[in-house]
PDB file of N, CA and C in Angstrom:
ATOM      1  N   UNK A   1     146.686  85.686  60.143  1.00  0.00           N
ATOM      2  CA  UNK A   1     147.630  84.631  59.804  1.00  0.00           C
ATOM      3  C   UNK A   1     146.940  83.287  60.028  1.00  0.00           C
ATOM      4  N   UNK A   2     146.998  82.707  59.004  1.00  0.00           N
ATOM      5  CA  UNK A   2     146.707  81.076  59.234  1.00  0.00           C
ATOM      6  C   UNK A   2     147.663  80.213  59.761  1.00  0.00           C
ATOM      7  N   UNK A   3     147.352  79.409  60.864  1.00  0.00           N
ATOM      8  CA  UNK A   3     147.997  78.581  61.439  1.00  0.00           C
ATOM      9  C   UNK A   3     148.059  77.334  60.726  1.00  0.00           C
ATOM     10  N   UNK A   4     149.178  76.934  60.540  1.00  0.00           N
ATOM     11  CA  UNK A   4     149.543  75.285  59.200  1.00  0.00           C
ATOM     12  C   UNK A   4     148.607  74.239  59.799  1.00  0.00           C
ATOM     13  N   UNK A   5     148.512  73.059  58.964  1.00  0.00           N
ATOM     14  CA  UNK A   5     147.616  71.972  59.564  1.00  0.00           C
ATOM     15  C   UNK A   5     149.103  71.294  60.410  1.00  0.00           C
ATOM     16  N   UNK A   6     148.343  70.609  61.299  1.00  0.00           N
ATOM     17  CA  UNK A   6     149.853  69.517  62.065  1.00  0.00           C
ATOM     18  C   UNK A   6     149.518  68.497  61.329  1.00  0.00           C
ATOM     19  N   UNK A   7     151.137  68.329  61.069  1.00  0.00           N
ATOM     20  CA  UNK A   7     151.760  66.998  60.339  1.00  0.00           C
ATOM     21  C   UNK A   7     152.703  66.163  61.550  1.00  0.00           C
ATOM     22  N   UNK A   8     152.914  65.225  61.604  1.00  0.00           N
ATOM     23  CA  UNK A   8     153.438  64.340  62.744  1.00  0.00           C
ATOM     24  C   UNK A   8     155.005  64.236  61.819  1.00  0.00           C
ATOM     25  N   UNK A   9     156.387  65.004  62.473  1.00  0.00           N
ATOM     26  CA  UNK A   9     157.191  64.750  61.873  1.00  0.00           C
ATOM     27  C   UNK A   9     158.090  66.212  61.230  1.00  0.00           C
ATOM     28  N   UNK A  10     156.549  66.981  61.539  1.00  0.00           N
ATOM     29  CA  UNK A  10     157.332  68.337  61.008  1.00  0.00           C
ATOM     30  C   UNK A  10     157.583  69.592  61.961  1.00  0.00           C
ATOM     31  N   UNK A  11     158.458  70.169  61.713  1.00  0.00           N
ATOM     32  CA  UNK A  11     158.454  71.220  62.748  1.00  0.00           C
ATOM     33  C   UNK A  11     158.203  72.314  62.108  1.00  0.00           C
ATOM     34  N   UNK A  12     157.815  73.046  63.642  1.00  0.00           N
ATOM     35  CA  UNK A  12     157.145  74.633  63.737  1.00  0.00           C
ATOM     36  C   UNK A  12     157.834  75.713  64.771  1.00  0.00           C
ATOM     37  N   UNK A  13     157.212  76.519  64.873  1.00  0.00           N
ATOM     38  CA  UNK A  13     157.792  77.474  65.906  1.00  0.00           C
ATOM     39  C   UNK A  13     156.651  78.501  66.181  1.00  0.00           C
ATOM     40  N   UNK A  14     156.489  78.339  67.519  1.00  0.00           N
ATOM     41  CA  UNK A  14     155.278  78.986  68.270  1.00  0.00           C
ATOM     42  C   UNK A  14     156.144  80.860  68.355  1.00  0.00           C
ATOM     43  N   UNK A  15     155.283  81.380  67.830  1.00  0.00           N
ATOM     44  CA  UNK A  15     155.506  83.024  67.802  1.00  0.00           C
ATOM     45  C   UNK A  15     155.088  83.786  69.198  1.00  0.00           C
ATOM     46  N   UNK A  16     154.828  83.394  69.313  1.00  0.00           N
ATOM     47  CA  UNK A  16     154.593  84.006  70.618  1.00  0.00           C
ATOM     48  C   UNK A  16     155.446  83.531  71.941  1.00  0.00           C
ATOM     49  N   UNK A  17     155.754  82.126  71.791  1.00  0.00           N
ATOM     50  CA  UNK A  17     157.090  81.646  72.985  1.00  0.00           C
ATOM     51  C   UNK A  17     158.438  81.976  72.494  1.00  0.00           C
ATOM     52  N   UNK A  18     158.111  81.991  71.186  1.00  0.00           N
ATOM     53  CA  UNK A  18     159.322  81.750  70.348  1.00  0.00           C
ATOM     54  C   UNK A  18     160.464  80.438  70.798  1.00  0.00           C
ATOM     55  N   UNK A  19     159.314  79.159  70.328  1.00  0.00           N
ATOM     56  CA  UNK A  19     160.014  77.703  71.459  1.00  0.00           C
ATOM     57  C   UNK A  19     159.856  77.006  69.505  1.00  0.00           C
ATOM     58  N   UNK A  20     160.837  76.271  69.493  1.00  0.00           N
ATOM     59  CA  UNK A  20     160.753  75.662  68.132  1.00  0.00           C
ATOM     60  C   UNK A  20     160.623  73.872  68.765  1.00  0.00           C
ATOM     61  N   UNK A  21     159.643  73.466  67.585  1.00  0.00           N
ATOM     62  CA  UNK A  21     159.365  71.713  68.149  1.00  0.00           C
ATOM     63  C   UNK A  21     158.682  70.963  67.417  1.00  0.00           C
ATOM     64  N   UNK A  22     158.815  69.819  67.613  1.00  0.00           N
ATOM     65  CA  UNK A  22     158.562  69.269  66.526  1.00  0.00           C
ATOM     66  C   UNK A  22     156.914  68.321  66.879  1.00  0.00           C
ATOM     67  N   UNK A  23     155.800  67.946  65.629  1.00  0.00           N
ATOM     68  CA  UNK A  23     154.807  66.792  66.202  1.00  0.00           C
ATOM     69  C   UNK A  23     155.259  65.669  65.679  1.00  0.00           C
ATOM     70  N   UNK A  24     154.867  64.969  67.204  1.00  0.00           N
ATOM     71  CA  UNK A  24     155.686  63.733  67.340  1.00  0.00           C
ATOM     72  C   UNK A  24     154.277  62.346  67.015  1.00  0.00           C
ATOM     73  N   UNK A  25     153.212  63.057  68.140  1.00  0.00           N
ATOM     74  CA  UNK A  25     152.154  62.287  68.084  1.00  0.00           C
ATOM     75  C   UNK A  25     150.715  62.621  67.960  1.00  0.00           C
ATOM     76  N   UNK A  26     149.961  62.218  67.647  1.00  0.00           N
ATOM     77  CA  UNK A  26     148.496  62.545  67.282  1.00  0.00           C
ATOM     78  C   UNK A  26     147.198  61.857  67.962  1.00  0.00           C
ATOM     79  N   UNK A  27     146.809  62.266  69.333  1.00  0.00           N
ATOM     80  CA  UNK A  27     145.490  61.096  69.482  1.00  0.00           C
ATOM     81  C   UNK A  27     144.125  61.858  68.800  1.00  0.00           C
ATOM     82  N   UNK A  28     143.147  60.375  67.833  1.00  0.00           N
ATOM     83  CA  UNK A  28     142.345  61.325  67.048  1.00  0.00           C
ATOM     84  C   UNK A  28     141.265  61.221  68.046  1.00  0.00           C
ATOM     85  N   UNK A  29     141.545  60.105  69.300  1.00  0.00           N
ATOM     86  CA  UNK A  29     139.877  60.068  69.931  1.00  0.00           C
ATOM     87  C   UNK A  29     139.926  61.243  71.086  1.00  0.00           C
ATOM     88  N   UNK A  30     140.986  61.768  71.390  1.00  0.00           N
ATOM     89  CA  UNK A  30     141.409  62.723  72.640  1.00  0.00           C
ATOM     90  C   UNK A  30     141.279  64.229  71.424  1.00  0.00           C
ATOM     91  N   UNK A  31     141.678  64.250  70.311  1.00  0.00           N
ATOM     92  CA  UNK A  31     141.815  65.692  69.664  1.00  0.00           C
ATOM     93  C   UNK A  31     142.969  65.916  70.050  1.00  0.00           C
ATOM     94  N   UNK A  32     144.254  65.213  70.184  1.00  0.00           N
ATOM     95  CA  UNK A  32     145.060  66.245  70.785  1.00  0.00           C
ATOM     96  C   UNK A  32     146.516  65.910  70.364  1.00  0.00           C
ATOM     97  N   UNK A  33     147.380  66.904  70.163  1.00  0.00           N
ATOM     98  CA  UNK A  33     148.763  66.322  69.458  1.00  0.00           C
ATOM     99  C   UNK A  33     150.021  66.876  70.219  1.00  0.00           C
ATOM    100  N   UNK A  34     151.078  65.578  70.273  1.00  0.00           N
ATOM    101  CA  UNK A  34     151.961  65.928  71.312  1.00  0.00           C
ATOM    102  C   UNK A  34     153.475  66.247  70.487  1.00  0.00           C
ATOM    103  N   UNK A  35     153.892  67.015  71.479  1.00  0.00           N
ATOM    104  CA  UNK A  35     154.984  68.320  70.907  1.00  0.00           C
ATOM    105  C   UNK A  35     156.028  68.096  71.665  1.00  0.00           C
ATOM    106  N   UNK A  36     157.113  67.691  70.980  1.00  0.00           N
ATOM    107  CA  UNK A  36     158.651  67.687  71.121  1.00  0.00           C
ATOM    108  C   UNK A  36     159.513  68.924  71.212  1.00  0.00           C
ATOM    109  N   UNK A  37     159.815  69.663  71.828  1.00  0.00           N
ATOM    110  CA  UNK A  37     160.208  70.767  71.617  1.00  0.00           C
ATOM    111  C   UNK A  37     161.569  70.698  71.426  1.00  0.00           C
ATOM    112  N   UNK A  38     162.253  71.604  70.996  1.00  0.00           N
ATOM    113  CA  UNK A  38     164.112  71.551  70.709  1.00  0.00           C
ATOM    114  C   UNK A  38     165.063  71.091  71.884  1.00  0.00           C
ATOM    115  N   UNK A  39     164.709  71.332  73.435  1.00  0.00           N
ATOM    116  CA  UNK A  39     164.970  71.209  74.486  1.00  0.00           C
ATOM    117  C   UNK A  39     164.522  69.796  74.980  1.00  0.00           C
ATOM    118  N   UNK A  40     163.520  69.143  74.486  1.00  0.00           N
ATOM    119  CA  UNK A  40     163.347  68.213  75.182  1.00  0.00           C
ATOM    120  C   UNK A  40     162.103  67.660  75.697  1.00  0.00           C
ATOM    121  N   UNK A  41     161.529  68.949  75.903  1.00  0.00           N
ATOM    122  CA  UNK A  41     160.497  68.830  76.934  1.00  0.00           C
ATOM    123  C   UNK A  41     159.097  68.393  75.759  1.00  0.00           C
ATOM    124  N   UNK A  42     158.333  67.673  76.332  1.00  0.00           N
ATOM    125  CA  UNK A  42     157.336  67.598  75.631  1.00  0.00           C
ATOM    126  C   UNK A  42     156.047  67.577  76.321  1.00  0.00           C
ATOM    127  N   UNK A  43     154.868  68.426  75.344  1.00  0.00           N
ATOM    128  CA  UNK A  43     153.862  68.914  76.046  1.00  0.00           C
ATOM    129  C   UNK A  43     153.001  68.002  74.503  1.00  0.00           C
ATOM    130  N   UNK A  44     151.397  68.885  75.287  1.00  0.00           N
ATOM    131  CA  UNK A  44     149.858  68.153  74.395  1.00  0.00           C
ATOM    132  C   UNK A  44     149.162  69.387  74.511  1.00  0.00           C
ATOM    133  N   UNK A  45     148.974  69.856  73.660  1.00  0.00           N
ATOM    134  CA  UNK A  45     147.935  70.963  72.899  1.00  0.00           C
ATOM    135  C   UNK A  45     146.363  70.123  72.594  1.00  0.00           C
ATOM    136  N   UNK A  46     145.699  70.697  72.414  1.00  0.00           N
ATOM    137  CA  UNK A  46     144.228  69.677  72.117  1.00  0.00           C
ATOM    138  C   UNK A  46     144.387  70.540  70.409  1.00  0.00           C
ATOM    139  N   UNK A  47     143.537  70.166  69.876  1.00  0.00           N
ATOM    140  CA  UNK A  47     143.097  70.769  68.311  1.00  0.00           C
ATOM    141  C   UNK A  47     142.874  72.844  68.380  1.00  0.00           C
ATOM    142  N   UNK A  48     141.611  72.645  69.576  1.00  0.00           N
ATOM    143  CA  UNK A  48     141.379  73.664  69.415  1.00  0.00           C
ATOM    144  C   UNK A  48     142.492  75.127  69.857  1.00  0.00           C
ATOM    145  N   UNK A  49     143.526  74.543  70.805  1.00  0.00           N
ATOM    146  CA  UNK A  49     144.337  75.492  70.843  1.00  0.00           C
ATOM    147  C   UNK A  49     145.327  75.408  69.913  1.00  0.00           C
ATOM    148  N   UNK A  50     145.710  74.245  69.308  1.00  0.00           N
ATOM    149  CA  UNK A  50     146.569  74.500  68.108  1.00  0.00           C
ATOM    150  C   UNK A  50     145.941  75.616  66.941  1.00  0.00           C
ATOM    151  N   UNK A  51     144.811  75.717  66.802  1.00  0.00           N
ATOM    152  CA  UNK A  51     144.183  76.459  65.893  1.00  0.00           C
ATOM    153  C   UNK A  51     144.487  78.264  66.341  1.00  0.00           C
ATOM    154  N   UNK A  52     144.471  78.483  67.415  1.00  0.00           N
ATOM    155  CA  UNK A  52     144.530  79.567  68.082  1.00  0.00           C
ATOM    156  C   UNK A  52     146.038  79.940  68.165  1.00  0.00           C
ATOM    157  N   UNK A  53     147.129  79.111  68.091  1.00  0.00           N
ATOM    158  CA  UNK A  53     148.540  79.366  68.134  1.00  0.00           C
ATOM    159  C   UNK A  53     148.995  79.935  67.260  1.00  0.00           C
ATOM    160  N   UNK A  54     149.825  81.163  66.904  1.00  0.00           N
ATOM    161  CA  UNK A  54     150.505  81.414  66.126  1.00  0.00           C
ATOM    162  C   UNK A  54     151.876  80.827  65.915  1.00  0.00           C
ATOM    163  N   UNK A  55     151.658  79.634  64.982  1.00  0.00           N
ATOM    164  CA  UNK A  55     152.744  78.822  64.587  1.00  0.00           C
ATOM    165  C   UNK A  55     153.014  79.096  63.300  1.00  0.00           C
ATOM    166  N   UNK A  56     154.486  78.573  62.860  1.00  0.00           N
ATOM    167  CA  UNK A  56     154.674  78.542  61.373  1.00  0.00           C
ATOM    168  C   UNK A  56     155.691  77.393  61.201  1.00  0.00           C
ATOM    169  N   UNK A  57     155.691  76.970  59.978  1.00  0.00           N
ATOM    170  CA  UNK A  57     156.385  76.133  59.544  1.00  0.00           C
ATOM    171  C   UNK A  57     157.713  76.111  59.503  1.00  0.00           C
ATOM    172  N   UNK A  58     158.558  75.699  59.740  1.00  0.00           N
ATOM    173  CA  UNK A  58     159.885  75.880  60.210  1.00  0.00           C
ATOM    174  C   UNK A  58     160.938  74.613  59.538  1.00  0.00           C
ATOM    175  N   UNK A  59     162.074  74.290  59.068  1.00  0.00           N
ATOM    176  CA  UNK A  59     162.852  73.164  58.431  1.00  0.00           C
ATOM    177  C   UNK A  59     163.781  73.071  60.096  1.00  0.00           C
ATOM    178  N   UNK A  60     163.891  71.523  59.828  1.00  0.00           N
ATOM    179  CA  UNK A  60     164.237  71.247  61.427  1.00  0.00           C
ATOM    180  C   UNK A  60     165.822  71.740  61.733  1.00  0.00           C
ATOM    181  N   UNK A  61     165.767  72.390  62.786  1.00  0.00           N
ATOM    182  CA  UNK A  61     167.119  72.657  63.599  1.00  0.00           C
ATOM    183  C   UNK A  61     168.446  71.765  63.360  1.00  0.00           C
ATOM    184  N   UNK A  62     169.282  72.141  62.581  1.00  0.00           N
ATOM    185  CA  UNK A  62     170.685  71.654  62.776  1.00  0.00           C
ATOM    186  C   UNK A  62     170.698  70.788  63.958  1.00  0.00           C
ATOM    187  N   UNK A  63     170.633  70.865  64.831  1.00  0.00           N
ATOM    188  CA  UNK A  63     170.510  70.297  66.349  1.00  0.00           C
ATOM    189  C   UNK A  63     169.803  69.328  67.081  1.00  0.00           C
ATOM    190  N   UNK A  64     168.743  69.123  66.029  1.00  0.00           N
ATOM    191  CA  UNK A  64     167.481  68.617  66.571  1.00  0.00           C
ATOM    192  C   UNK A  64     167.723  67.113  67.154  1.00  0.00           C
ATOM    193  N   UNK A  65     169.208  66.518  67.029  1.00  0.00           N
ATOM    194  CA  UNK A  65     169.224  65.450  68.077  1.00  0.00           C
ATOM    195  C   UNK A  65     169.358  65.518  69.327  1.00  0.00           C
ATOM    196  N   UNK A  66     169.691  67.087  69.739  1.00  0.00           N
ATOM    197  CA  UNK A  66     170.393  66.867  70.945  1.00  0.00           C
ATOM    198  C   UNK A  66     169.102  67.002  72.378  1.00  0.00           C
ATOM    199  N   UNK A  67     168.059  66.860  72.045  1.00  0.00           N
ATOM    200  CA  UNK A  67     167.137  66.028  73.270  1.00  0.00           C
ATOM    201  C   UNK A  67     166.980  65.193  73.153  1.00  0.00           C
ATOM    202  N   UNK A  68     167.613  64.124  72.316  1.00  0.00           N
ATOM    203  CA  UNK A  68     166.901  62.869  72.687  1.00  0.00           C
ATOM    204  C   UNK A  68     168.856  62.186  72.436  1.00  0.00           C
ATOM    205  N   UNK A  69     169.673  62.775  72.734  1.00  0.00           N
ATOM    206  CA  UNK A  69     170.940  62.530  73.076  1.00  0.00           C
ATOM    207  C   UNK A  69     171.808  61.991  72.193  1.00  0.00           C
ATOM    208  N   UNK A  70     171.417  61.884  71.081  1.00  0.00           N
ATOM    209  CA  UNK A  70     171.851  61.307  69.831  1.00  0.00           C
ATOM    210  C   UNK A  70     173.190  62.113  69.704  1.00  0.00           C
ATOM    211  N   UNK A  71     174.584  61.551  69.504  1.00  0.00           N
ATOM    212  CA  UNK A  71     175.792  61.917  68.782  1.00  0.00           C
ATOM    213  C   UNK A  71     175.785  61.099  67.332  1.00  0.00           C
ATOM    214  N   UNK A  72     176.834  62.125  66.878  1.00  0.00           N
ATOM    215  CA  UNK A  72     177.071  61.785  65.193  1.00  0.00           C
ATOM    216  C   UNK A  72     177.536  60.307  65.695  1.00  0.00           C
ATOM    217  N   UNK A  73     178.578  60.514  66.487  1.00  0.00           N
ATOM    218  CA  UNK A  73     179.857  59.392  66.862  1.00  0.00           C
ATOM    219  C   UNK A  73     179.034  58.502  67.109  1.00  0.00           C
ATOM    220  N   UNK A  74     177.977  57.837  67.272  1.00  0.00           N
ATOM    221  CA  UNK A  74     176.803  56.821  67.196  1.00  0.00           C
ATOM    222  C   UNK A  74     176.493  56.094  65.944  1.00  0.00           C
ATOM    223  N   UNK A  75     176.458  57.003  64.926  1.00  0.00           N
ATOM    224  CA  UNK A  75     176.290  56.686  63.753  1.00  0.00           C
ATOM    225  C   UNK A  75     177.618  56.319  62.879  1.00  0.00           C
ATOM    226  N   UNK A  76     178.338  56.637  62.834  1.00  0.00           N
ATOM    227  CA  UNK A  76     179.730  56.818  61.771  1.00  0.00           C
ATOM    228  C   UNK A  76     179.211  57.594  60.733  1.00  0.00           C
ATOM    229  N   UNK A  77     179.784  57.165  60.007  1.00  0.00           N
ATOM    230  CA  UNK A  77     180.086  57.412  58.629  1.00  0.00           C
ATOM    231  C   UNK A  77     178.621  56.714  57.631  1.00  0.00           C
ATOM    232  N   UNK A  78     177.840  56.743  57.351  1.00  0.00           N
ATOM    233  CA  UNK A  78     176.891  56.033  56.281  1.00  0.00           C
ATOM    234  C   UNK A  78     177.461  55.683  55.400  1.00  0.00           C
ATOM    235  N   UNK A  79     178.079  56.527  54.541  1.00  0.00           N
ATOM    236  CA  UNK A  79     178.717  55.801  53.797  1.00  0.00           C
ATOM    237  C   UNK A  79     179.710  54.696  53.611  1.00  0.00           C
ATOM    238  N   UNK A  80     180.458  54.560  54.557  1.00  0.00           N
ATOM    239  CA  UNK A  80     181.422  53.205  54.998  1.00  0.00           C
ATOM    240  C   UNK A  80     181.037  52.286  55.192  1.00  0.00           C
ATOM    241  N   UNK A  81     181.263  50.747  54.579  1.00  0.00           N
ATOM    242  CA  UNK A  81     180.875  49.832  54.727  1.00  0.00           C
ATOM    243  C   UNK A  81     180.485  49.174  56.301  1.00  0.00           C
ATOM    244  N   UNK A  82     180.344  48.870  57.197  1.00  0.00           N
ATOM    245  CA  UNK A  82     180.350  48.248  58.363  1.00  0.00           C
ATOM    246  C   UNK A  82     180.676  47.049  58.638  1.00  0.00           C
ATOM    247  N   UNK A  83     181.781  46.350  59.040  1.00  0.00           N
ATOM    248  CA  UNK A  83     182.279  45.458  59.621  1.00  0.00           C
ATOM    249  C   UNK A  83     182.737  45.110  60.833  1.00  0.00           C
ATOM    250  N   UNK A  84     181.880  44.264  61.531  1.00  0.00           N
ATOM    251  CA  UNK A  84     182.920  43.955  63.335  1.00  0.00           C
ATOM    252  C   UNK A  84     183.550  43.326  63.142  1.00  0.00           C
ATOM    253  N   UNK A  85     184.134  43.912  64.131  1.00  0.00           N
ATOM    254  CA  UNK A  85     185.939  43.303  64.023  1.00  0.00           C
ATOM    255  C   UNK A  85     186.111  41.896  64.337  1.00  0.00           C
ATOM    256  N   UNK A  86     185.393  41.115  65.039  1.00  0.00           N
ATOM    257  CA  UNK A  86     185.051  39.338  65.049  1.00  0.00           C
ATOM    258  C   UNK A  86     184.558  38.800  64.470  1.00  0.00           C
ATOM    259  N   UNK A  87     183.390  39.495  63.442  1.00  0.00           N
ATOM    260  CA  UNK A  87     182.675  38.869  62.015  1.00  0.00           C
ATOM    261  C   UNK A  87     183.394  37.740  61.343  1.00  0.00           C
ATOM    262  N   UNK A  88     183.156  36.336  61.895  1.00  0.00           N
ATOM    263  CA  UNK A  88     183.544  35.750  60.806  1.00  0.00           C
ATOM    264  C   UNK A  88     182.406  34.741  60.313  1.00  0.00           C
ATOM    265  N   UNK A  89     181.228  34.884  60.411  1.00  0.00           N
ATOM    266  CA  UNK A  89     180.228  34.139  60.229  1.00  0.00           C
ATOM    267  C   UNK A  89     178.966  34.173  60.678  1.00  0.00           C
ATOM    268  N   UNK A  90     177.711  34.480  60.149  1.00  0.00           N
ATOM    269  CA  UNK A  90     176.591  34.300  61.106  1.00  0.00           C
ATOM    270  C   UNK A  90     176.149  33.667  62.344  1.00  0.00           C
ATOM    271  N   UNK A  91     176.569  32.321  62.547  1.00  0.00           N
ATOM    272  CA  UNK A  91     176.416  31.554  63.365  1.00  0.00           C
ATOM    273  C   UNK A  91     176.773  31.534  64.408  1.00  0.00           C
ATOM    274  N   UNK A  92     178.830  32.555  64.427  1.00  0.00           N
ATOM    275  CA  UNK A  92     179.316  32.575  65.375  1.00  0.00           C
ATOM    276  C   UNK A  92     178.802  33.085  66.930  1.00  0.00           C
ATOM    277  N   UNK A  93     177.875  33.511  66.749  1.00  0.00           N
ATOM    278  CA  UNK A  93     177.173  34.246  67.970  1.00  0.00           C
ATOM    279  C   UNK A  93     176.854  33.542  68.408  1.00  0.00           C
ATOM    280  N   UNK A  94     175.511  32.566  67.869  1.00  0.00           N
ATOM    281  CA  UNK A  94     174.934  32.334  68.315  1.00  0.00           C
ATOM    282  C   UNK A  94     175.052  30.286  68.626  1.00  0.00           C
ATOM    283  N   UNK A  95     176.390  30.065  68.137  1.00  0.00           N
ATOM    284  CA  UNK A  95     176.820  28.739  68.277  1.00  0.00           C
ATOM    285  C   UNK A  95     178.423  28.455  68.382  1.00  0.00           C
ATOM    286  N   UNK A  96     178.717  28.234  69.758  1.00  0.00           N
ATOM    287  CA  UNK A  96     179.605  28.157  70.552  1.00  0.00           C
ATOM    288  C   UNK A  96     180.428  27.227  69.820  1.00  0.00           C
ATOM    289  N   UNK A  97     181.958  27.301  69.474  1.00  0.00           N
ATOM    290  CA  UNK A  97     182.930  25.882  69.293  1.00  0.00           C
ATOM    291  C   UNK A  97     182.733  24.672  69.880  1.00  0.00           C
ATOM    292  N   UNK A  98     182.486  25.721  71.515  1.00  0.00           N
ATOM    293  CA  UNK A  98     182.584  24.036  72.406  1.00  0.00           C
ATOM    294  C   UNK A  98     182.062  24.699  73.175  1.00  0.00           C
ATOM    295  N   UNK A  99     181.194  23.326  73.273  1.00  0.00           N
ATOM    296  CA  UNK A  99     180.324  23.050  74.339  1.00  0.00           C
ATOM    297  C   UNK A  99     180.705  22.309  75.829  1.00  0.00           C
ATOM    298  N   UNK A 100     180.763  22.958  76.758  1.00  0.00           N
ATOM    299  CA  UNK A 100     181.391  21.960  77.947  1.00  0.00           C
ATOM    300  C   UNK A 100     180.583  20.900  78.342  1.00  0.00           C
ATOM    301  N   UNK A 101     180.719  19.469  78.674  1.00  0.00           N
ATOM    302  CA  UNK A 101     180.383  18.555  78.784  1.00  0.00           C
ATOM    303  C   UNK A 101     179.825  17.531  78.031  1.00  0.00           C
ATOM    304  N   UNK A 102     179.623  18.253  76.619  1.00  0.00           N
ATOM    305  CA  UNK A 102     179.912  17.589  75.504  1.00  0.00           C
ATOM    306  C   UNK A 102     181.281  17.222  74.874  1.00  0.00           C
ATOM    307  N   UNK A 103     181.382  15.746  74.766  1.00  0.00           N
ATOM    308  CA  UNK A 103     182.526  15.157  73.985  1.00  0.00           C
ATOM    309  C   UNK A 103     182.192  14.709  72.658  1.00  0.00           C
ATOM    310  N   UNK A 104     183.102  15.122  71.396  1.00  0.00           N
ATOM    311  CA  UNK A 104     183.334  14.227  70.209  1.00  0.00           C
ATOM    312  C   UNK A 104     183.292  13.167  70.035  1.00  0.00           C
ATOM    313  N   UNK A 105     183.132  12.427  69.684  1.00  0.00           N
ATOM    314  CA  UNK A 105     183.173  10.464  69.329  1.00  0.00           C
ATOM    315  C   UNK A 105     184.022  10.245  68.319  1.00  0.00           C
TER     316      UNK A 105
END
């Protein structure tokens, strides 16, 4: 069996742990790429043991937010427009009605 090349972004699943995870990062001067796993935990393989792993390509887990704590209820709806409920102007944030100790003329 040939082991896939690592892509940063895609997930796999080690056959032999049977641990599914995703690559997150790549150092090219170390050889070595770091692994997100479904749980959380993240480890660093060098090149040459990725080559030796029996991995395969895998489409990511239904789930795959829940180590890094992400709820839907975070996001809404995408499709729904977004409006805060005090929106009435760019500026308002960041420029006060009144200023204390400043007076009008």
């Amino acid at each position: 069996m040939n082991t896939p090349a690592p892509s940063i972004g895609d997930w796999y699943k080690d056959l032999q742990s049977n641990t599914v995870f995703e690559v997150v990062a790549w150092d090219s001067g170390a050889q070595t790429l770091e692994l997100q796993h479904i749980d959380g935990e993240v480890s660093e393989v060098d090149l040459d043991t990725w080559r030796v792993m029996l991995v395969i390509s895998v489409e990511a887990p239904e789930d795959w937010r829940s180590p890094y704590e992400l709820d839907n209820d975070l996001f809404g709806d995408p499709d729904l427009p977004f409006h805060p409920e005090d929106w009435s102007g760019p500026l308002n944030g960041i420029e006060p009605e009144y200023m204390r100790g400043v007076e009008e003329v």
